[in-house]
Protein backbone atom coordinates (compact mmCIF):
# COMPACT_ATOMS: atom_id res chain seq x y z
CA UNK A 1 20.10 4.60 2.57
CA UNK A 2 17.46 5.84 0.68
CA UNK A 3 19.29 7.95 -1.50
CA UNK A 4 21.87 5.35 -2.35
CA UNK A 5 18.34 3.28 -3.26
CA UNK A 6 17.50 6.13 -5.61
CA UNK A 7 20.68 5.98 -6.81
CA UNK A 8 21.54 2.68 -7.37
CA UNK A 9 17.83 1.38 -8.60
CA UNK A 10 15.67 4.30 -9.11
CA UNK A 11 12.01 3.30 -10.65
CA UNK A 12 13.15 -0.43 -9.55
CA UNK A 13 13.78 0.61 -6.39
CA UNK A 14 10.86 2.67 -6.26
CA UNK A 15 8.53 -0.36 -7.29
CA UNK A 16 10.25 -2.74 -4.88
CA UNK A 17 9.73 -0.28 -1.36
CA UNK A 18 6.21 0.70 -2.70
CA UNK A 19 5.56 -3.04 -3.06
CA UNK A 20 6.72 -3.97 0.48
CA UNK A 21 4.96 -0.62 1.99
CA UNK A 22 1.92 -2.16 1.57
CA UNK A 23 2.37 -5.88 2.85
CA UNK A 24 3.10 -6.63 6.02
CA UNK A 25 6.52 -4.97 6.01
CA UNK A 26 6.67 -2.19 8.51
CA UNK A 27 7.76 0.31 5.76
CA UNK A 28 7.08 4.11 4.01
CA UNK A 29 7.39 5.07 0.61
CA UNK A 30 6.29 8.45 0.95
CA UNK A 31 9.96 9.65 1.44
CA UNK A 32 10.91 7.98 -1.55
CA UNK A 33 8.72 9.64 -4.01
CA UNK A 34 9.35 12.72 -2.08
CA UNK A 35 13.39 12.35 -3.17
CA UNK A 36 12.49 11.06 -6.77
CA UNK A 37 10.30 13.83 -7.33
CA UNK A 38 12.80 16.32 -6.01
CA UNK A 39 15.63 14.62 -8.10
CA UNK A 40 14.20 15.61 -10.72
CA UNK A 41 12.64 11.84 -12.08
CA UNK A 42 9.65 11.86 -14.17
CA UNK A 43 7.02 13.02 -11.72
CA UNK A 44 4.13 10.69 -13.79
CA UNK A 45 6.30 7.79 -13.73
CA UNK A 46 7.21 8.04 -9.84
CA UNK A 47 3.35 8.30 -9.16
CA UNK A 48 2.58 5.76 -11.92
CA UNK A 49 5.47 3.12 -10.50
CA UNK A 50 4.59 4.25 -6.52
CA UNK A 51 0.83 2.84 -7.02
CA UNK A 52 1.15 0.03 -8.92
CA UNK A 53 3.45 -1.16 -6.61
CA UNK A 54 1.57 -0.47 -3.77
CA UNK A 55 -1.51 -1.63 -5.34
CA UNK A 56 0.36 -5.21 -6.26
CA UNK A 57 1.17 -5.39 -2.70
CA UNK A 58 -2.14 -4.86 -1.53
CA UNK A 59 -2.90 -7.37 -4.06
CA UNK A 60 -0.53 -9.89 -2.36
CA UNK A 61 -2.07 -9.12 1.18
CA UNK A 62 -5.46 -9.83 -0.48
CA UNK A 63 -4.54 -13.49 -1.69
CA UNK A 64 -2.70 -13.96 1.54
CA UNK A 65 -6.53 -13.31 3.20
CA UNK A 66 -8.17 -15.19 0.52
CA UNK A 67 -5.96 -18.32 0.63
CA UNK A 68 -3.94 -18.98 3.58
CA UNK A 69 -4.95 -16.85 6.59
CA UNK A 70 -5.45 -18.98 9.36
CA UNK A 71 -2.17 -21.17 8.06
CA UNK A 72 0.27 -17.98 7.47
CA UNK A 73 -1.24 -16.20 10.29
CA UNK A 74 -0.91 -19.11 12.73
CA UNK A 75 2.83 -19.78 11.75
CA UNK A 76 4.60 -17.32 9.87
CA UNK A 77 2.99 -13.68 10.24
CA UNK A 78 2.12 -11.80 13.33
CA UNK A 79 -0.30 -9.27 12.49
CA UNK A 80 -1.28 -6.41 15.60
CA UNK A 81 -4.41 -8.13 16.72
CA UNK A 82 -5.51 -4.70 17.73
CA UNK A 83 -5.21 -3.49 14.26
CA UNK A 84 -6.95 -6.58 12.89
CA UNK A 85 -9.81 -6.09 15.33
CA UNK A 86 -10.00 -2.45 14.62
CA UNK A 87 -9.75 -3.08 10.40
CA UNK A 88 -12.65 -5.75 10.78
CA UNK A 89 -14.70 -2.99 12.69
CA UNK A 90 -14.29 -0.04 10.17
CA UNK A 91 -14.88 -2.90 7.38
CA UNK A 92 -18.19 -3.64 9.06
CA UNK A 93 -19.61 -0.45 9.49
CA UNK A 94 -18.15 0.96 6.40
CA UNK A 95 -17.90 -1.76 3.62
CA UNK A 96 -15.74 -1.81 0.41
CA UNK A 97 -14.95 2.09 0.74
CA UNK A 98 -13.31 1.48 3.37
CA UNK A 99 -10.57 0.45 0.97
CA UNK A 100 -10.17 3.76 0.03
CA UNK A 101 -7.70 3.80 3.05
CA UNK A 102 -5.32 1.47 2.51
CA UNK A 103 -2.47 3.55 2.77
CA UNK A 104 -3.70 4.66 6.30
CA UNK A 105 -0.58 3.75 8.74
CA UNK A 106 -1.43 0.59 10.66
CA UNK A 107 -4.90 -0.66 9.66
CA UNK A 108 -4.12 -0.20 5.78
CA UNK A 109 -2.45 -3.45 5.22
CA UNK A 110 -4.86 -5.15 7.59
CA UNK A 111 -7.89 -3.98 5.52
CA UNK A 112 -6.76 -5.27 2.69
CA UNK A 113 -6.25 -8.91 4.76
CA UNK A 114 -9.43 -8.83 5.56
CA UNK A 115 -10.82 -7.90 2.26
CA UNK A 116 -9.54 -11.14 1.37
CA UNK A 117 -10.38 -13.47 4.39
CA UNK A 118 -14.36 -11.91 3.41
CA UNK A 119 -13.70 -13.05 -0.22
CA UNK A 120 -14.24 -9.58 -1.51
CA UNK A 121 -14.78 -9.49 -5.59
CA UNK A 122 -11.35 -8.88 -7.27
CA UNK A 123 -12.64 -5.93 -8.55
CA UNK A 124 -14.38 -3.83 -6.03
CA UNK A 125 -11.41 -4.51 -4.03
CA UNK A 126 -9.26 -3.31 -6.73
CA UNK A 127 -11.55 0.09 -7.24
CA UNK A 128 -11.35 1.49 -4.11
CA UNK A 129 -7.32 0.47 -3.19
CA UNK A 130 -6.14 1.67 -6.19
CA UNK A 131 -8.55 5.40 -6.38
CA UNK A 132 -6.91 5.39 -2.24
CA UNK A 133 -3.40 4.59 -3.32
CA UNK A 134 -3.23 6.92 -6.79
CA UNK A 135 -4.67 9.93 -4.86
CA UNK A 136 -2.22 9.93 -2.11
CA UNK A 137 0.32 9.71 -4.31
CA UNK A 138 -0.67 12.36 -6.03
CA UNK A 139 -0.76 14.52 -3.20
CA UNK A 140 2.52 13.41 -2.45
CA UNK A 141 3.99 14.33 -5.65
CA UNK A 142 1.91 17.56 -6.46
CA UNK A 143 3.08 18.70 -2.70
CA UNK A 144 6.76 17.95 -3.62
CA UNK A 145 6.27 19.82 -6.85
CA UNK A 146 4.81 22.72 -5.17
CA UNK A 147 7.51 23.33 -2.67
CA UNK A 148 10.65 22.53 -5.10
């Protein structure tokens, strides 16, 4: 499937899994870039597309926090209240740097939830999630280049 998405959509397809990676969704975009960047697409672009994608998701978590929380959370979203409780503790003891690790599997999307629900300025929140997100795609795609 995900080489048919490369395929059939390539950056737009890129943009649209990175996006959803980092809501809610339970998905990986990782493998993605991995494939582009072994295709043979524009590595800058795939990083460049992969993170501001992932970023505007985060983004859409954020105003999710921000503006409808207890309403979304209450009806339509089910969020790991583990994960939650765990986010809200590495939040607290670390602060906005904690956004650096967004991307982290299972408390990422929650930190940037609860960036929101604490009403986190626009743009410390969009510092540290973007610096996180950028550099791990760049590891991503400077690993794939190094082993192709």
């Amino acid at each position: 499937m995900t080489e048919e998405l490369i395929a059939t959509f390539g950056y737009i397809g890129l943009f649209a899994i990175s996006f959803l990676a980092a809501t809610l969704f339970p998905l990986g975009s990782e493998a993605v870039v991995i494939l582009m960047v072994a295709r043979g697409y524009n590595s800058a672009l795939v990083l460049t597309v992969a993170t501001v994608g992932n970023y505007l998701g985060s983004l859409t978590n954020y105003y999710v926090g921000r503006w409808g929380a207890d309403f979304l959370f209450a009806r339509y979203i089910q969020i790991n209240p583990r994960a939650l409780q765990q986010s809200q503790a590495m939040y607290q003891r670390w602060g906005a740097q904690i956004l650096f690790f967004s991307w982290a599997p299972v408390v990422g999307d929650a930190l940037t939830v609860i960036s929101g629900m604490l009403k986190l300025p626009l743009g410390v929140f969009s510092f540290w999630v973007l610096l996180g997100k950028a550099l791990r795609y760049l590891v991503v795609v400077g690993l794939t280049m190094y082993s192709i």
